[in-house]
Each structure stands twice: as structure tokens, then as C-alpha cells.
PDB file of N, CA and C in Angstrom:
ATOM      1  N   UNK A   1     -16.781 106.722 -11.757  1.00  0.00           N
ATOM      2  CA  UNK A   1     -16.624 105.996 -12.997  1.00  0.00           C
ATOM      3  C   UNK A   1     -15.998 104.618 -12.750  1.00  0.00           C
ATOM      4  N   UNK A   2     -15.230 104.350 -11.719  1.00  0.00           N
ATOM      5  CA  UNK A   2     -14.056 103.014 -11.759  1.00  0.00           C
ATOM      6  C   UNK A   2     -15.231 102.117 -10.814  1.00  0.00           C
ATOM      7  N   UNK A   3     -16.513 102.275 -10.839  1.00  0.00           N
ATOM      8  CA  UNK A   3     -17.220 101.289  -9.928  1.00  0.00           C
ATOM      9  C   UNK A   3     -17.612 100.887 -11.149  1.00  0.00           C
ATOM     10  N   UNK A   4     -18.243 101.719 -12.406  1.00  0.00           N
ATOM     11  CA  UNK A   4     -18.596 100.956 -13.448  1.00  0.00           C
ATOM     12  C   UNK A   4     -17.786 100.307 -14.542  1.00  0.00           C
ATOM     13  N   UNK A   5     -16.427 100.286 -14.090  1.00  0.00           N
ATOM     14  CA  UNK A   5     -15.586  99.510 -14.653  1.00  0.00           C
ATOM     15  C   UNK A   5     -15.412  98.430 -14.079  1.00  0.00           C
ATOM     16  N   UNK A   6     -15.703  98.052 -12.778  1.00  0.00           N
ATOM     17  CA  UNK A   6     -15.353  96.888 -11.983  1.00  0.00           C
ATOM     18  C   UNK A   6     -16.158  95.814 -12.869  1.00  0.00           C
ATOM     19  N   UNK A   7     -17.581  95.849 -12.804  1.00  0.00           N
ATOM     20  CA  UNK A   7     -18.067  94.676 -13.299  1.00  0.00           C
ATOM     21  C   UNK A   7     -17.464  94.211 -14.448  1.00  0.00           C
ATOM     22  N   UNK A   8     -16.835  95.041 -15.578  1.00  0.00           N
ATOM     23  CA  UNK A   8     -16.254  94.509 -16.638  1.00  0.00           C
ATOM     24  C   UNK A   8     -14.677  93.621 -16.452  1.00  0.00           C
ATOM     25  N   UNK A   9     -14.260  94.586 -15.457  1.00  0.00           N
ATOM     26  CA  UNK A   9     -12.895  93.694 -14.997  1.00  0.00           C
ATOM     27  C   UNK A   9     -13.255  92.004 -14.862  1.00  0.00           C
ATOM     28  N   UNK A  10     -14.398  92.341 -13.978  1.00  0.00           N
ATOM     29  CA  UNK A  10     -14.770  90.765 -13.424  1.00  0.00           C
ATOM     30  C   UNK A  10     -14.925  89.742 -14.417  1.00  0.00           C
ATOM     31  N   UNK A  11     -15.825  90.594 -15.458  1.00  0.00           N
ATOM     32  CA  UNK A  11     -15.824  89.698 -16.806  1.00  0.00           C
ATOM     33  C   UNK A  11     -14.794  89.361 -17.061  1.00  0.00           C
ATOM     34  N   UNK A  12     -13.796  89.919 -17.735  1.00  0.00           N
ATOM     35  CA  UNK A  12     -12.731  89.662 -18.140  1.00  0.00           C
ATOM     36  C   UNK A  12     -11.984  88.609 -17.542  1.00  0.00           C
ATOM     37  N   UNK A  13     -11.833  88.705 -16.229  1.00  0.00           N
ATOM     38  CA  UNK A  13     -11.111  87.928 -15.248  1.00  0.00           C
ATOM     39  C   UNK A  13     -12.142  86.154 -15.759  1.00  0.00           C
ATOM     40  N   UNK A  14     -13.655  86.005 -15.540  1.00  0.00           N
ATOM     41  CA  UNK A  14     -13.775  85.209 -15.848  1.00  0.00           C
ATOM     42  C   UNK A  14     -13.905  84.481 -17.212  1.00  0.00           C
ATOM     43  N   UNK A  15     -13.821  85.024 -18.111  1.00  0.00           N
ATOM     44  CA  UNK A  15     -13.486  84.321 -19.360  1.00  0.00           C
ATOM     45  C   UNK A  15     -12.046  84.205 -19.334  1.00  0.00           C
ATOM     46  N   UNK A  16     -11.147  85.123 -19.032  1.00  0.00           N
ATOM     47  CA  UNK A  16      -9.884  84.551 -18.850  1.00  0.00           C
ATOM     48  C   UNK A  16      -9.890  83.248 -17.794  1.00  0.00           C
ATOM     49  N   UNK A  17     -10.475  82.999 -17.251  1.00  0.00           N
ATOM     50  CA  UNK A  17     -10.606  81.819 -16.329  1.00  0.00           C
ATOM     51  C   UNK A  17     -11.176  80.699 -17.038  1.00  0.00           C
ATOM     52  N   UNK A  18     -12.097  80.812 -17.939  1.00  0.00           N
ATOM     53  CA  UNK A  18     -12.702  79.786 -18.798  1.00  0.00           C
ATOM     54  C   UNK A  18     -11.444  79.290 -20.136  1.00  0.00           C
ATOM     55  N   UNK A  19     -10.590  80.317 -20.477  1.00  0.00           N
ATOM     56  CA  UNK A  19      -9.767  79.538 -21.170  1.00  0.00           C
ATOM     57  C   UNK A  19      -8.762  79.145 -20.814  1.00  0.00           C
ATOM     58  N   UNK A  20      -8.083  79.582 -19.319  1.00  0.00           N
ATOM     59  CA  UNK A  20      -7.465  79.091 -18.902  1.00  0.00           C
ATOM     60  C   UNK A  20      -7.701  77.276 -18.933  1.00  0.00           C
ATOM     61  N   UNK A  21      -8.803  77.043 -18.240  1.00  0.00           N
ATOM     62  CA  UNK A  21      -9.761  75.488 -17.764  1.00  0.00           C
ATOM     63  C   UNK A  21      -9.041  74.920 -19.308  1.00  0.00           C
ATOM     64  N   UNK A  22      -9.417  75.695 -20.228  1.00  0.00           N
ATOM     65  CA  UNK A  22      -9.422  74.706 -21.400  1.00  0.00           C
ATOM     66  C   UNK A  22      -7.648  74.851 -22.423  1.00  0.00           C
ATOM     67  N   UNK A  23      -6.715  75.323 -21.414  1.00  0.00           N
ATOM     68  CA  UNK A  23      -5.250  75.495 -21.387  1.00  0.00           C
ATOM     69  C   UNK A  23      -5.102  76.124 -22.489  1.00  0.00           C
ATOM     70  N   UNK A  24      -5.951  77.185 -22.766  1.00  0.00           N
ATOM     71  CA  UNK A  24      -5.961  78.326 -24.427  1.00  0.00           C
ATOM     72  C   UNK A  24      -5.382  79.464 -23.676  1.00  0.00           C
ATOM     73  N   UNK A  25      -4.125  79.533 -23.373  1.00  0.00           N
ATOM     74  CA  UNK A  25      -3.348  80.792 -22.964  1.00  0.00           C
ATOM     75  C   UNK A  25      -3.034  81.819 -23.896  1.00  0.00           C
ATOM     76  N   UNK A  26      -3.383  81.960 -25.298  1.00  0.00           N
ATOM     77  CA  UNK A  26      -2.853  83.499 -25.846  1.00  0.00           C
ATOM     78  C   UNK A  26      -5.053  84.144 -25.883  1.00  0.00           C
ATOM     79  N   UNK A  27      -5.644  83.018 -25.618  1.00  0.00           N
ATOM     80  CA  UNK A  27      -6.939  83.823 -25.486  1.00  0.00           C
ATOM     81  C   UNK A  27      -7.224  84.293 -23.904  1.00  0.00           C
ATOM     82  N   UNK A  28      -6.491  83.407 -22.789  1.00  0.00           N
ATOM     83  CA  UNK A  28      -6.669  83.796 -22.133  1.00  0.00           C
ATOM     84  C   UNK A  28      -5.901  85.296 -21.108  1.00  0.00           C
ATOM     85  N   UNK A  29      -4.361  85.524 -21.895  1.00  0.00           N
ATOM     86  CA  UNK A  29      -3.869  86.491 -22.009  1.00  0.00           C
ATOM     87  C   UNK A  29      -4.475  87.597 -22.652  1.00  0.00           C
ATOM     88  N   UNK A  30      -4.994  87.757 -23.770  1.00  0.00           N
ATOM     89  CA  UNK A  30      -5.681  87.912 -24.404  1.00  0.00           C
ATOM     90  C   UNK A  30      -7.262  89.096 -23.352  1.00  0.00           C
ATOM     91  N   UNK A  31      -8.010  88.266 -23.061  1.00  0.00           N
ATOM     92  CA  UNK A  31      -8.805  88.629 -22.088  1.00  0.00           C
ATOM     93  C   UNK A  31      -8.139  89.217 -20.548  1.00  0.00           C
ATOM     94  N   UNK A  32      -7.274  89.009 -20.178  1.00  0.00           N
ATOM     95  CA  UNK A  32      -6.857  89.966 -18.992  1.00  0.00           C
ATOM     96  C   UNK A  32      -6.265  91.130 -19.352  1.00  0.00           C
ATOM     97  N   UNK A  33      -5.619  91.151 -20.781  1.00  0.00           N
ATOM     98  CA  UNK A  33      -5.257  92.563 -21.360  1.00  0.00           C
ATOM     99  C   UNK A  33      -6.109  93.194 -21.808  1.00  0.00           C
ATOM    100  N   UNK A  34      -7.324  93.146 -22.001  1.00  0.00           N
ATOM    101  CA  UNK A  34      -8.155  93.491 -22.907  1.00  0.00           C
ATOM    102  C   UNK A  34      -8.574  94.971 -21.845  1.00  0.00           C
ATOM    103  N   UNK A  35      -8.875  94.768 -20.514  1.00  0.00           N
ATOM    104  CA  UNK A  35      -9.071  96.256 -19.583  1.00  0.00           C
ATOM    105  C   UNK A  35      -7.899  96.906 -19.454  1.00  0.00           C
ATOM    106  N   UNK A  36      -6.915  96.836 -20.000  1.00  0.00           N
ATOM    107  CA  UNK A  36      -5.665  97.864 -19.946  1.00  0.00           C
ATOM    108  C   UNK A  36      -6.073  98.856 -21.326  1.00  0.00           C
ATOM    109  N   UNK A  37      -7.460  98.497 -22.445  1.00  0.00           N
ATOM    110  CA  UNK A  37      -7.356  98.981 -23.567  1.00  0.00           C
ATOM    111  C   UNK A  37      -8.122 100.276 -22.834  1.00  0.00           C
ATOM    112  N   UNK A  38      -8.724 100.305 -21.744  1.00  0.00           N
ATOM    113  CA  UNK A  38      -9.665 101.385 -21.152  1.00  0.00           C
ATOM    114  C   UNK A  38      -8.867 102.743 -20.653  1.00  0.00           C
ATOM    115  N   UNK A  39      -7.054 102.245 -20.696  1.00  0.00           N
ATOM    116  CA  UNK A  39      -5.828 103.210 -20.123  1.00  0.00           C
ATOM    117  C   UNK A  39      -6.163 104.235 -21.553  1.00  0.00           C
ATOM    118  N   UNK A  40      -6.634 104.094 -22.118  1.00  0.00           N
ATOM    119  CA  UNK A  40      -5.985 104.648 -23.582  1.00  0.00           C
ATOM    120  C   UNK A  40      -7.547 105.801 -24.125  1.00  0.00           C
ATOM    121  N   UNK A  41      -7.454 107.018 -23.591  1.00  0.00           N
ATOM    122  CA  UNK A  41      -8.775 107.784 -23.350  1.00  0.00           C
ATOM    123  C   UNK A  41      -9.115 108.292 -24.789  1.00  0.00           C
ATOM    124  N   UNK A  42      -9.198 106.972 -25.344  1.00  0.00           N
ATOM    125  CA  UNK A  42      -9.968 107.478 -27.259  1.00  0.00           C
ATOM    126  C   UNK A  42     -11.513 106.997 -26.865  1.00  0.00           C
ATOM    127  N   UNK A  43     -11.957 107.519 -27.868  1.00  0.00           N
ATOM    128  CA  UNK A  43     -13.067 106.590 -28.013  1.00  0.00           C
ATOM    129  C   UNK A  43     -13.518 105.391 -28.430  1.00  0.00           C
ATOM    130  N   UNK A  44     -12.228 105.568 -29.518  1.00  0.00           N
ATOM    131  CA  UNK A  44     -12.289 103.935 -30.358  1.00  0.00           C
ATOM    132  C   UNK A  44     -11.806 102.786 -29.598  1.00  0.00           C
ATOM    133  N   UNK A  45     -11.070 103.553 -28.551  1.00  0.00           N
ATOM    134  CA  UNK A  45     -10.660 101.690 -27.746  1.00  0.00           C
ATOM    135  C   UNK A  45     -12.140 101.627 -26.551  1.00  0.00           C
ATOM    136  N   UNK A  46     -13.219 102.436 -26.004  1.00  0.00           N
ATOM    137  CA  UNK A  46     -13.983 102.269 -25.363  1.00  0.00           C
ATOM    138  C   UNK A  46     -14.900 101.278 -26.044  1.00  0.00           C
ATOM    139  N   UNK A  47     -15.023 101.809 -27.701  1.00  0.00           N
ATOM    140  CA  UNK A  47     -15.707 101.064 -28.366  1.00  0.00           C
ATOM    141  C   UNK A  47     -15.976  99.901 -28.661  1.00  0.00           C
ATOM    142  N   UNK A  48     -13.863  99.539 -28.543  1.00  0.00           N
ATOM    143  CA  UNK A  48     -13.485  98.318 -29.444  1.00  0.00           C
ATOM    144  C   UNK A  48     -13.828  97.183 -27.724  1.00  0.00           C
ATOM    145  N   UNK A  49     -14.052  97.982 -26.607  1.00  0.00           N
ATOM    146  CA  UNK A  49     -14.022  97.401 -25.468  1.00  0.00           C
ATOM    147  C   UNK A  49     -15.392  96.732 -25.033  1.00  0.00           C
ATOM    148  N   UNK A  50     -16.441  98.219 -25.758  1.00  0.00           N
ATOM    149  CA  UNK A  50     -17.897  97.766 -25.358  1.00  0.00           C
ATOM    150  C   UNK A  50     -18.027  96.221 -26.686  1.00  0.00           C
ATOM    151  N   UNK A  51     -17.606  96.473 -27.976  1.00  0.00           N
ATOM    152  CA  UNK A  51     -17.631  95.089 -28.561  1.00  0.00           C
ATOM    153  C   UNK A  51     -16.922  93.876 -28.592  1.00  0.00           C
ATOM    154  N   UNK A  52     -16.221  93.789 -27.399  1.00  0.00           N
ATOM    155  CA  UNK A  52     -15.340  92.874 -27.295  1.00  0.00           C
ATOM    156  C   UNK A  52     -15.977  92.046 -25.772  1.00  0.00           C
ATOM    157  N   UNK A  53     -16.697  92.826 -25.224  1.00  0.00           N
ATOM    158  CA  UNK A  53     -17.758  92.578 -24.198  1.00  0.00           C
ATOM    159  C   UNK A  53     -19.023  92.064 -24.237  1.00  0.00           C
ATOM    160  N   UNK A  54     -19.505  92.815 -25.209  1.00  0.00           N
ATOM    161  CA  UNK A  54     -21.159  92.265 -26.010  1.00  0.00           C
ATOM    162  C   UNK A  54     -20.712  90.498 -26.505  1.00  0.00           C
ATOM    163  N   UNK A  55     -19.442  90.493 -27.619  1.00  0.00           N
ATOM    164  CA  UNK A  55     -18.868  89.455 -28.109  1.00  0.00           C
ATOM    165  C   UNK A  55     -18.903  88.147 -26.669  1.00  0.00           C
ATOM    166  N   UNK A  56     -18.712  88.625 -25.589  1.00  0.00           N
ATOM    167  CA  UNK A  56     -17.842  87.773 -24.524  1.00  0.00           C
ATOM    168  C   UNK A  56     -19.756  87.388 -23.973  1.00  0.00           C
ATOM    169  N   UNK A  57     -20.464  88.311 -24.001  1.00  0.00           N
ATOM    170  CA  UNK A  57     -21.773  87.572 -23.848  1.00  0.00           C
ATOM    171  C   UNK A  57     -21.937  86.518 -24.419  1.00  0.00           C
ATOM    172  N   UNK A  58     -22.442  86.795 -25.999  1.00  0.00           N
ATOM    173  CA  UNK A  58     -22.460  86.034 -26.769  1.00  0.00           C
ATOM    174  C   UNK A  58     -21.735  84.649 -26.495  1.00  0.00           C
ATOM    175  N   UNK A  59     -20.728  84.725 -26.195  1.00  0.00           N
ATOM    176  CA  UNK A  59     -19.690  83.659 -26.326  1.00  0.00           C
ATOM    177  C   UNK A  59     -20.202  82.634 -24.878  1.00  0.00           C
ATOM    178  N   UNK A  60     -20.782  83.132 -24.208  1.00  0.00           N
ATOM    179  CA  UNK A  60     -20.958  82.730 -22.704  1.00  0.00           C
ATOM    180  C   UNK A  60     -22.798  81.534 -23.273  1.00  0.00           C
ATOM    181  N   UNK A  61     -22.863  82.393 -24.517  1.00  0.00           N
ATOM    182  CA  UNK A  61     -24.422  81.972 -24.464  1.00  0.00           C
ATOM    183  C   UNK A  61     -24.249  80.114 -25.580  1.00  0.00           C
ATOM    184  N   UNK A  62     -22.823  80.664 -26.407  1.00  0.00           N
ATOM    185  CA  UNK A  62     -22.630  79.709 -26.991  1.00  0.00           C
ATOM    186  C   UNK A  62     -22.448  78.417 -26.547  1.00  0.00           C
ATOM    187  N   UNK A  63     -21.605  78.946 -25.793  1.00  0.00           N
ATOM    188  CA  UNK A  63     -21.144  77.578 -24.558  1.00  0.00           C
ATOM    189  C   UNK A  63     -22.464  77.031 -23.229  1.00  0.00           C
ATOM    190  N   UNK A  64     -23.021  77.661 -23.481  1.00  0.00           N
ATOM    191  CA  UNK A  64     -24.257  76.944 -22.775  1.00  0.00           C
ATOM    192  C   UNK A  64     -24.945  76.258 -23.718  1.00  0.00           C
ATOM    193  N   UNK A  65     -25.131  76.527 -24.901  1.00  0.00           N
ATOM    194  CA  UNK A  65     -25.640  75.653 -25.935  1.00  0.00           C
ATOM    195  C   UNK A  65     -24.857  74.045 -26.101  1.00  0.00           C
ATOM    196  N   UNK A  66     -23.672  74.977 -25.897  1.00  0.00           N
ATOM    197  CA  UNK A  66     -23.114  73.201 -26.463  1.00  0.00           C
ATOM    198  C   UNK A  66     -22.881  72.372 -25.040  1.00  0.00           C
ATOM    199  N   UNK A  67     -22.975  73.155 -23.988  1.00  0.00           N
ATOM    200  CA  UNK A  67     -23.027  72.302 -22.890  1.00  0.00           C
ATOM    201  C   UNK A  67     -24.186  71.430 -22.949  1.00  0.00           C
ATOM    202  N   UNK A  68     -25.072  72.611 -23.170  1.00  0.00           N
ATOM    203  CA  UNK A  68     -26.589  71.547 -23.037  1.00  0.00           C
ATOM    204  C   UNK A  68     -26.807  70.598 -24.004  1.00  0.00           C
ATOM    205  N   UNK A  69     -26.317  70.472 -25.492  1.00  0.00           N
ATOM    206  CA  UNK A  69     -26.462  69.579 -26.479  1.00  0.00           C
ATOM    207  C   UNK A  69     -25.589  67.822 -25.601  1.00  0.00           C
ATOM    208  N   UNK A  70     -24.243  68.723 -24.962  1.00  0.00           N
ATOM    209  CA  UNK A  70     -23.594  67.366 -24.738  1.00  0.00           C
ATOM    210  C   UNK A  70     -24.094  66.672 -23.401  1.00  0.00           C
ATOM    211  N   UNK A  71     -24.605  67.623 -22.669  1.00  0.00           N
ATOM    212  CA  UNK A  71     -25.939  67.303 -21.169  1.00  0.00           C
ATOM    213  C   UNK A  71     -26.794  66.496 -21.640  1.00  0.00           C
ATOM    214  N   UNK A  72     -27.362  67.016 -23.520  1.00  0.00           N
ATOM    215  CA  UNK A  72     -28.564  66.121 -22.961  1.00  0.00           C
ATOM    216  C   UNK A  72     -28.264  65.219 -23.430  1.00  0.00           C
ATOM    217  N   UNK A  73     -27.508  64.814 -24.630  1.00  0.00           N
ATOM    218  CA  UNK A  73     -26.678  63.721 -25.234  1.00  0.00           C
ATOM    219  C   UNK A  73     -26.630  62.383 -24.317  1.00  0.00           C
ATOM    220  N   UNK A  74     -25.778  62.753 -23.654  1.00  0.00           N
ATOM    221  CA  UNK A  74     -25.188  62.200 -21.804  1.00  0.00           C
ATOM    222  C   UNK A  74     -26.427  61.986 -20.714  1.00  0.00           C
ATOM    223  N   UNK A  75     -27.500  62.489 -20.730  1.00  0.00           N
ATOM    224  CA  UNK A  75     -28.216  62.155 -20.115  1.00  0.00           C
ATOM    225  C   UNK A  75     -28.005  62.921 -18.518  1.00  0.00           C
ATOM    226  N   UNK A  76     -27.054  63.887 -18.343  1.00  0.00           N
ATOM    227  CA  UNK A  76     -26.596  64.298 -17.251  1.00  0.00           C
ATOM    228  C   UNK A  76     -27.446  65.926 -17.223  1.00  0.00           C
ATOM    229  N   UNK A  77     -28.476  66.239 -15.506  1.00  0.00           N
ATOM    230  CA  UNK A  77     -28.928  67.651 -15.641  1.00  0.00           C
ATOM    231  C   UNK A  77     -28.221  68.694 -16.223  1.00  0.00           C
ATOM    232  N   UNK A  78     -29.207  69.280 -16.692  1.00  0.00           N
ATOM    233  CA  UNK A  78     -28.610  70.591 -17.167  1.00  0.00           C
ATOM    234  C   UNK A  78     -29.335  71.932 -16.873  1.00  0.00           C
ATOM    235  N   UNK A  79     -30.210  72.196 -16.411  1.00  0.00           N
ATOM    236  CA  UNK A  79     -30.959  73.198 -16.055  1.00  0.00           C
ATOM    237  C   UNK A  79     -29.956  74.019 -15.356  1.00  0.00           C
ATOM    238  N   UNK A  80     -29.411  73.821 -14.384  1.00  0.00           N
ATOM    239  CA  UNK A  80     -28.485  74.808 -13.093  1.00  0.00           C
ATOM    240  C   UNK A  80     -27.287  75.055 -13.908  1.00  0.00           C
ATOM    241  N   UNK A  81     -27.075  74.347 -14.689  1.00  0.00           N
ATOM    242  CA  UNK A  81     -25.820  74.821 -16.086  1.00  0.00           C
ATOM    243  C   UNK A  81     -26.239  75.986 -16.809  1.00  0.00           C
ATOM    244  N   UNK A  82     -27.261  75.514 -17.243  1.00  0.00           N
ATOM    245  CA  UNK A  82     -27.422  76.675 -18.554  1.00  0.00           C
ATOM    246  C   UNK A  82     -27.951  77.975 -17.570  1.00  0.00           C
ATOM    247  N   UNK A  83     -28.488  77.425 -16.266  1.00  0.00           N
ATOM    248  CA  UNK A  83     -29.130  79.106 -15.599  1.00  0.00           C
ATOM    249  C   UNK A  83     -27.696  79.500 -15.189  1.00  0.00           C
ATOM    250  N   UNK A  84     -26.705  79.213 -14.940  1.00  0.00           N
ATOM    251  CA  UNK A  84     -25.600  79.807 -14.288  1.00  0.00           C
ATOM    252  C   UNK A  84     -24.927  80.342 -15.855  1.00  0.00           C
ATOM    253  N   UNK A  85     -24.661  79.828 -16.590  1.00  0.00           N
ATOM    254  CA  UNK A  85     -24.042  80.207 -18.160  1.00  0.00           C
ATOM    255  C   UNK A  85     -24.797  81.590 -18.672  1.00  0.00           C
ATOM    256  N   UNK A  86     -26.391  81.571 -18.474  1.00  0.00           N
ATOM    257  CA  UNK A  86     -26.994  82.583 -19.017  1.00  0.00           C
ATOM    258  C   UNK A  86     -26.939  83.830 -18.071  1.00  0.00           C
ATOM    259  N   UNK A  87     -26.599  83.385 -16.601  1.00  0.00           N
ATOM    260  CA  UNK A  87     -26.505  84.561 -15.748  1.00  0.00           C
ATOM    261  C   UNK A  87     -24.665  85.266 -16.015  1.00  0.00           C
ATOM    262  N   UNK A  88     -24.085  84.434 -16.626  1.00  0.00           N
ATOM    263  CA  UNK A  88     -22.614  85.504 -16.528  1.00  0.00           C
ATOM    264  C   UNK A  88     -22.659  85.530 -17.499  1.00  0.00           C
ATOM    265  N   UNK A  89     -23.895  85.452 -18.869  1.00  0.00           N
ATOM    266  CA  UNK A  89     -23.976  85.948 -20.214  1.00  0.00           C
ATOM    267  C   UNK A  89     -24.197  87.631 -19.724  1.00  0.00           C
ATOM    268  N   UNK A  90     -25.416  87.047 -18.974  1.00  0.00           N
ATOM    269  CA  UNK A  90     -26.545  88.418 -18.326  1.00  0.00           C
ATOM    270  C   UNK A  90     -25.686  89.760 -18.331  1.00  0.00           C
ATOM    271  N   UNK A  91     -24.401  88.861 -16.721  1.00  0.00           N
ATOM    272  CA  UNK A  91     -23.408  89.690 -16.314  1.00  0.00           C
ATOM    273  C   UNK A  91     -22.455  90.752 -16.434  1.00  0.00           C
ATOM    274  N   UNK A  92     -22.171  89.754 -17.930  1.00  0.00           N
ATOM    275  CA  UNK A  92     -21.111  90.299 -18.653  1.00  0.00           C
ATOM    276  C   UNK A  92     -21.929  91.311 -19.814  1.00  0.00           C
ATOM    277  N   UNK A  93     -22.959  91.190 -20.316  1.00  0.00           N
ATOM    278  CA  UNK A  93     -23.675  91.962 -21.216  1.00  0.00           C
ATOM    279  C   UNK A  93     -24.100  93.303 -20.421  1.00  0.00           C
ATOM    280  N   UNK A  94     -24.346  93.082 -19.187  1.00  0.00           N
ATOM    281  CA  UNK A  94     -24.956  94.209 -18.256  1.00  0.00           C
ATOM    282  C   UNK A  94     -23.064  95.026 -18.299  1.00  0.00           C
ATOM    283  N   UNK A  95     -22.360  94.863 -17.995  1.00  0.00           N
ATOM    284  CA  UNK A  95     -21.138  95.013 -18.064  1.00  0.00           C
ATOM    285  C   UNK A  95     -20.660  95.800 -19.121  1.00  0.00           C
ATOM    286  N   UNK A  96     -21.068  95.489 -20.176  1.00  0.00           N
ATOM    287  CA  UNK A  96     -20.761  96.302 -21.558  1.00  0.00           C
ATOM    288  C   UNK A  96     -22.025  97.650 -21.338  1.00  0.00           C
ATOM    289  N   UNK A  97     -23.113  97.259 -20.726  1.00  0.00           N
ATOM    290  CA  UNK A  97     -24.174  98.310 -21.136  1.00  0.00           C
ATOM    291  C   UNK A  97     -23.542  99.655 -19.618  1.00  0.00           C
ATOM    292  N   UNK A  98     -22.814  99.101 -19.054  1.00  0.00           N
ATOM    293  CA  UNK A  98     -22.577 100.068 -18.308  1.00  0.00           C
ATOM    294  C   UNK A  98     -21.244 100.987 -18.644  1.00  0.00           C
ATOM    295  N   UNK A  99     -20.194 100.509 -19.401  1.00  0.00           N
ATOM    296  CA  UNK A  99     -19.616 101.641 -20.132  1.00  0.00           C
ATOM    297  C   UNK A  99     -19.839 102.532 -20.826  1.00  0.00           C
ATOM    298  N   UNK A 100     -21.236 101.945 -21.794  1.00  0.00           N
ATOM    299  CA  UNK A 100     -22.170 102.683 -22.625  1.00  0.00           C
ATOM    300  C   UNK A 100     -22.708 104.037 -21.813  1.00  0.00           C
ATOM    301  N   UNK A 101     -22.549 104.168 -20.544  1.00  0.00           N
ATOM    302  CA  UNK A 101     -23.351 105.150 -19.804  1.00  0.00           C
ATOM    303  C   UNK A 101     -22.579 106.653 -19.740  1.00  0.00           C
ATOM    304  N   UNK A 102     -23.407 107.473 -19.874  1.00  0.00           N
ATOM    305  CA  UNK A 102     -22.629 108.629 -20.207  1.00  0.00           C
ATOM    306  C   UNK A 102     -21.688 109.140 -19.020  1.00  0.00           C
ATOM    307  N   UNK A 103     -21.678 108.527 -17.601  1.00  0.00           N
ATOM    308  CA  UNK A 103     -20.411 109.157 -16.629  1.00  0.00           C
ATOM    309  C   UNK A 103     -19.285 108.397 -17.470  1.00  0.00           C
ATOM    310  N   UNK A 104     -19.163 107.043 -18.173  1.00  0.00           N
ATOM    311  CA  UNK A 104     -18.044 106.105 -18.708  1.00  0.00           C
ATOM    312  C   UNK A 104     -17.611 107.034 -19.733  1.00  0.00           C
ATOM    313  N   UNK A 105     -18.539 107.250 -20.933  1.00  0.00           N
ATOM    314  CA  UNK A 105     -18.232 107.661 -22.190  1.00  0.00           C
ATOM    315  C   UNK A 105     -18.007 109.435 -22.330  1.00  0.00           C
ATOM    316  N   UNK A 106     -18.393 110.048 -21.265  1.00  0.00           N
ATOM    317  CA  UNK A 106     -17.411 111.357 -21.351  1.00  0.00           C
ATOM    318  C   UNK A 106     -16.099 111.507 -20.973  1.00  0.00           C
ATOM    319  N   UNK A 107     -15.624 110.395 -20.526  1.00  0.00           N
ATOM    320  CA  UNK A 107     -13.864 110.354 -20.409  1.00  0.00           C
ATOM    321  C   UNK A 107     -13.290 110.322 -21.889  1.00  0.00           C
ATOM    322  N   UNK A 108     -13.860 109.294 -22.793  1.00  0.00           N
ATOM    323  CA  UNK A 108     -13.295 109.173 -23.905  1.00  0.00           C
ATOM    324  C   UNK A 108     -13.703 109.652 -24.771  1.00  0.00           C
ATOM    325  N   UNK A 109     -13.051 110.647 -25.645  1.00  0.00           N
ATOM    326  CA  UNK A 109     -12.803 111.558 -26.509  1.00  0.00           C
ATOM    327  C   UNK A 109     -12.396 110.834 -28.215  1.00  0.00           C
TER     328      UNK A 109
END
């Protein structure tokens, strides 16, 4: 089970790294606490974990949008931006779909 928790750690670790960049420390606290909610063998915090993950996709996909609006604005490439943004969307979404898996979700009750 703790191999299919790793990839989510990683997530976590990097959006906590993305708000760090942008000096937002109670979001980026925020996101490194968020895998301590997996200590807690309910179901509702697996839940509140798989949507707080799906969310962190999303959020990965947003910010490639507005990268690329201000890329193309600026006149500066953007292709290797938005493919790297949509791959730790990918990442992190693959990440949530693997708690979803039934060795994850028979721990929590």
C-alpha cells in the first residue's frame, strides 16, 4: 500500500514547492500537512484526500493556462511549459486515482 502513497506524497511536496516560489506559506504548509490526513484510518479523510488531489490537478492545469495567456502575451515559447504543467497535472491526477484502488481503500473504514 505505502508505494501507492508515494506518488501522492510527491504531489504534495510539489505544490508545496509551487507556493513556496510564490512566498504563500499557510498554503504551502497547508499542502505538506495534507498526507498526515492519510494517519487517520476513516474513510472520510481518504476521501477528503482523494479531493484535495483531483483539486491539486486541476490547479496545476490552471496555472498552465495563465502561464500560456502571459507566454503568449510576451511573445516568449510556451509549448515545453504547458507540456511539463500538464504532465504534473497528469501526475498528480494519476496520484489521486491510485488511492482510489482497492489495496488503498480497504485500510479505511
Amino acid at each position: 500500500m505505502f508505494r501507492r502513497i508515494i506518488p501522492f506524497i510527491l504531489s504534495a511536496i510539489v505544490i508545496a514547492a509551487h507556493f513556496l516560489r510564490f512566498a504563500n506559506l499557510p498554503l504551502m504548509a497547508l499542502s505538506l500537512l495534507i498526507p498526515f490526513l492519510l494517519l487517520i484510518k476513516k474513510r472520510w479523510a481518504l476521501l477528503t484526500v482523494q479531493a484535495l488531489t483531483v483539486a491539486g490537478g486541476l490547479f496545476w492545469i490552471k496555472v498552465a493556462i495563465d502561464n500560456l495567456w502571459l507566454r503568449l502575451a510576451v511573445g516568449e515559447p510556451w509549448v515545453r511549459m504547458v507540456a511539463i504543467l500538464l504532465a504534473v497535472s497528469a501526475f498528480t491526477m494519476w496520484s489521486a486515482w491510485l488511492l482510489s484502488r482497492p489495496a488503498v481503500a480497504e485500510k479505511y473504514t
